[in-house]
Protein backbone atom coordinates (compact mmCIF):
# COMPACT_ATOMS: atom_id res chain seq x y z
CA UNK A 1 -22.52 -0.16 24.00
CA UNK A 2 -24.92 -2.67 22.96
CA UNK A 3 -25.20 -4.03 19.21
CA UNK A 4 -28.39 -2.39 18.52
CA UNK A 5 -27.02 0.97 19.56
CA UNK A 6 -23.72 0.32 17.56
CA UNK A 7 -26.12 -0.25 14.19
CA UNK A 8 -28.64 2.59 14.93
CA UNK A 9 -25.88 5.15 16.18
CA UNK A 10 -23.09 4.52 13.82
CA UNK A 11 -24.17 1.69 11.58
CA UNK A 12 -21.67 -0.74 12.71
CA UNK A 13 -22.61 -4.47 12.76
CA UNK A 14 -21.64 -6.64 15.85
CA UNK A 15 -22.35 -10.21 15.38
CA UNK A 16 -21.03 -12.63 17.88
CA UNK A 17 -19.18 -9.87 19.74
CA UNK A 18 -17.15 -9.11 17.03
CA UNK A 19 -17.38 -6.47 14.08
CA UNK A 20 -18.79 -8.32 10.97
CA UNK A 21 -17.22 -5.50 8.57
CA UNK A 22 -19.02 -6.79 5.60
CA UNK A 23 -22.43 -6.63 7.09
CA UNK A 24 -21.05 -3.20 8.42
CA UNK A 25 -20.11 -2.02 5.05
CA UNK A 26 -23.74 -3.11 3.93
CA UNK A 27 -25.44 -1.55 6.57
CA UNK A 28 -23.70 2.08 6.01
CA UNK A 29 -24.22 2.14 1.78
CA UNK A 30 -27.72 1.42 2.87
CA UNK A 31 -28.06 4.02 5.40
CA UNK A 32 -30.34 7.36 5.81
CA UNK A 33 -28.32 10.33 6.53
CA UNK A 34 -31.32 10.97 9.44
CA UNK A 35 -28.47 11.28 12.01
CA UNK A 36 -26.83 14.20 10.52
CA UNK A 37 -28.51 17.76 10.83
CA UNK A 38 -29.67 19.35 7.32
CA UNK A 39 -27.58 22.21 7.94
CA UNK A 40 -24.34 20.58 8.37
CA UNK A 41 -22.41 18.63 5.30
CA UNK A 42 -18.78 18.11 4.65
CA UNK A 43 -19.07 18.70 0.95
CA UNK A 44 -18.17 17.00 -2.17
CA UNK A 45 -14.70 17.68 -1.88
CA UNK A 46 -14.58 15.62 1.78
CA UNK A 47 -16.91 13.19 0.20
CA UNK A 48 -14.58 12.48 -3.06
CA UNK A 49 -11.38 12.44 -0.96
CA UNK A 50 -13.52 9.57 1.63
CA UNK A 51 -14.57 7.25 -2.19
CA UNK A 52 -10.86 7.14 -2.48
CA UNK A 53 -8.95 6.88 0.37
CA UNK A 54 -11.63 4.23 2.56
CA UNK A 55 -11.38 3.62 5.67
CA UNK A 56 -10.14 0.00 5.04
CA UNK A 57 -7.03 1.43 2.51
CA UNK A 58 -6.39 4.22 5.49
CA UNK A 59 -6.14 1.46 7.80
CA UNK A 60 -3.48 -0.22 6.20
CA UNK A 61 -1.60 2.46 5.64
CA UNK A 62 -1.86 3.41 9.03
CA UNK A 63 -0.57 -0.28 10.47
CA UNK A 64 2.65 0.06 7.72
CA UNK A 65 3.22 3.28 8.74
CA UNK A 66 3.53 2.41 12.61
CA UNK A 67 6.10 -0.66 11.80
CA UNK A 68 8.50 2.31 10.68
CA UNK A 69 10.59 4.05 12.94
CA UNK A 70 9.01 7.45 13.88
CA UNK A 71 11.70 9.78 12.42
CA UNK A 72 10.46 8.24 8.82
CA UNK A 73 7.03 7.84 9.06
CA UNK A 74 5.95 11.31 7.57
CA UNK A 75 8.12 11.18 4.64
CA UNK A 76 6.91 7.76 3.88
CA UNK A 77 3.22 8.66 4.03
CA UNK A 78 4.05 11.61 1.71
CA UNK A 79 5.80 9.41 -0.92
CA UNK A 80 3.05 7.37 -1.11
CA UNK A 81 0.50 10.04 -1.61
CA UNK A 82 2.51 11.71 -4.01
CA UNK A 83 3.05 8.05 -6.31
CA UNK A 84 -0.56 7.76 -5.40
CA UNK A 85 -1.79 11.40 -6.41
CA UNK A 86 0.33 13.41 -8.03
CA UNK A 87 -1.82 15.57 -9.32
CA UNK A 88 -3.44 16.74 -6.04
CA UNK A 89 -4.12 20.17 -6.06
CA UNK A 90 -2.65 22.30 -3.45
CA UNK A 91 -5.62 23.84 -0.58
CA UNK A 92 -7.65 26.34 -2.38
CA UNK A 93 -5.81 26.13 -5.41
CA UNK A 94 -8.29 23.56 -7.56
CA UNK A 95 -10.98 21.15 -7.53
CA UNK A 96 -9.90 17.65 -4.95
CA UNK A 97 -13.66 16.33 -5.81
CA UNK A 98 -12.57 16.97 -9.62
CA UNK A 99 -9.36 15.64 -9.41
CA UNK A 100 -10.46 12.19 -7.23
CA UNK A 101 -13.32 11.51 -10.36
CA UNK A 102 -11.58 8.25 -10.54
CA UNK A 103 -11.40 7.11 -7.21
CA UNK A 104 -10.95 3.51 -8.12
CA UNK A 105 -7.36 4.31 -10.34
CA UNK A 106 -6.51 6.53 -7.14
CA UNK A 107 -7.01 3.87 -5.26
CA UNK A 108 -5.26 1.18 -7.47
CA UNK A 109 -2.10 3.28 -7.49
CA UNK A 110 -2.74 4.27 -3.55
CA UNK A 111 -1.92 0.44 -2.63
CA UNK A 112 0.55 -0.05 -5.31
CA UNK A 113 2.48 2.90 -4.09
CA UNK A 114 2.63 1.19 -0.22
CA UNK A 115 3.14 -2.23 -1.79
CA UNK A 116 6.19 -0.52 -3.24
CA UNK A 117 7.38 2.03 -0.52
CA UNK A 118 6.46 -0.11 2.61
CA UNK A 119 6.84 -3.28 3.43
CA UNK A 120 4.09 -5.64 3.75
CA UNK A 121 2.04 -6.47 6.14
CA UNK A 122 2.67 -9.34 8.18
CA UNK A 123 0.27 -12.18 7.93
């Protein structure tokens, strides 16, 4: 795919051949939602749960979780979330968009809870 395609199609910003995530980032807060049909939407609930758990923080929990054996994997993502969010409400059962009003604190505790549970990444 060629760079211009990348930006227009999925607003991601090649420079050099390489992702320039910043620039990415940029391009995607800035960005018209002209590429999604009026009738679809994944709500505020998908929307509040995406402000706090970014792709970036995802990511990283993603390459931790991988450097574990399998067999321990799930339980460690679920201790995290659980330091992270204990207060998540269980499906159907209450507001996630109302609960994730601070995404920032969710956040904070989100990568305090790997720094604790996993070990770090490797430089």
């Amino acid at each position: 795919m060629c760079p211009q395609a990348a930006k227009s199609e999925y607003g991601v910003v090649i420079t050099n051949g390489n992702l320039d995530e910043k620039a990415t980032q940029a391009c995607r807060r800035g960005r018209g939602r002209n590429n999604v049909h009026a009738d679809f939407d994944f709500g505020p609930e998908r929307e509040a749960w995406e402000n706090a758990f970014d792709d970036a923080t995802v990511m990283e929990l993603n390459r931790r979780l991988y450097a574990l054996p399998k067999s321990v994997r799930q339980t460690k993502r679920h201790e995290v979330f659980q330091r992270a969010f204990p207060d998540m409400p269980k499906a159907g059962a209450g507001s996630l968009a109302a609960a994730l009003r601070d995404c920032d604190g969710v956040r904070g505790r989100f990568r305090a809870a790997m720094n604790e549970l996993l070990d770090p990444m490797p430089d």
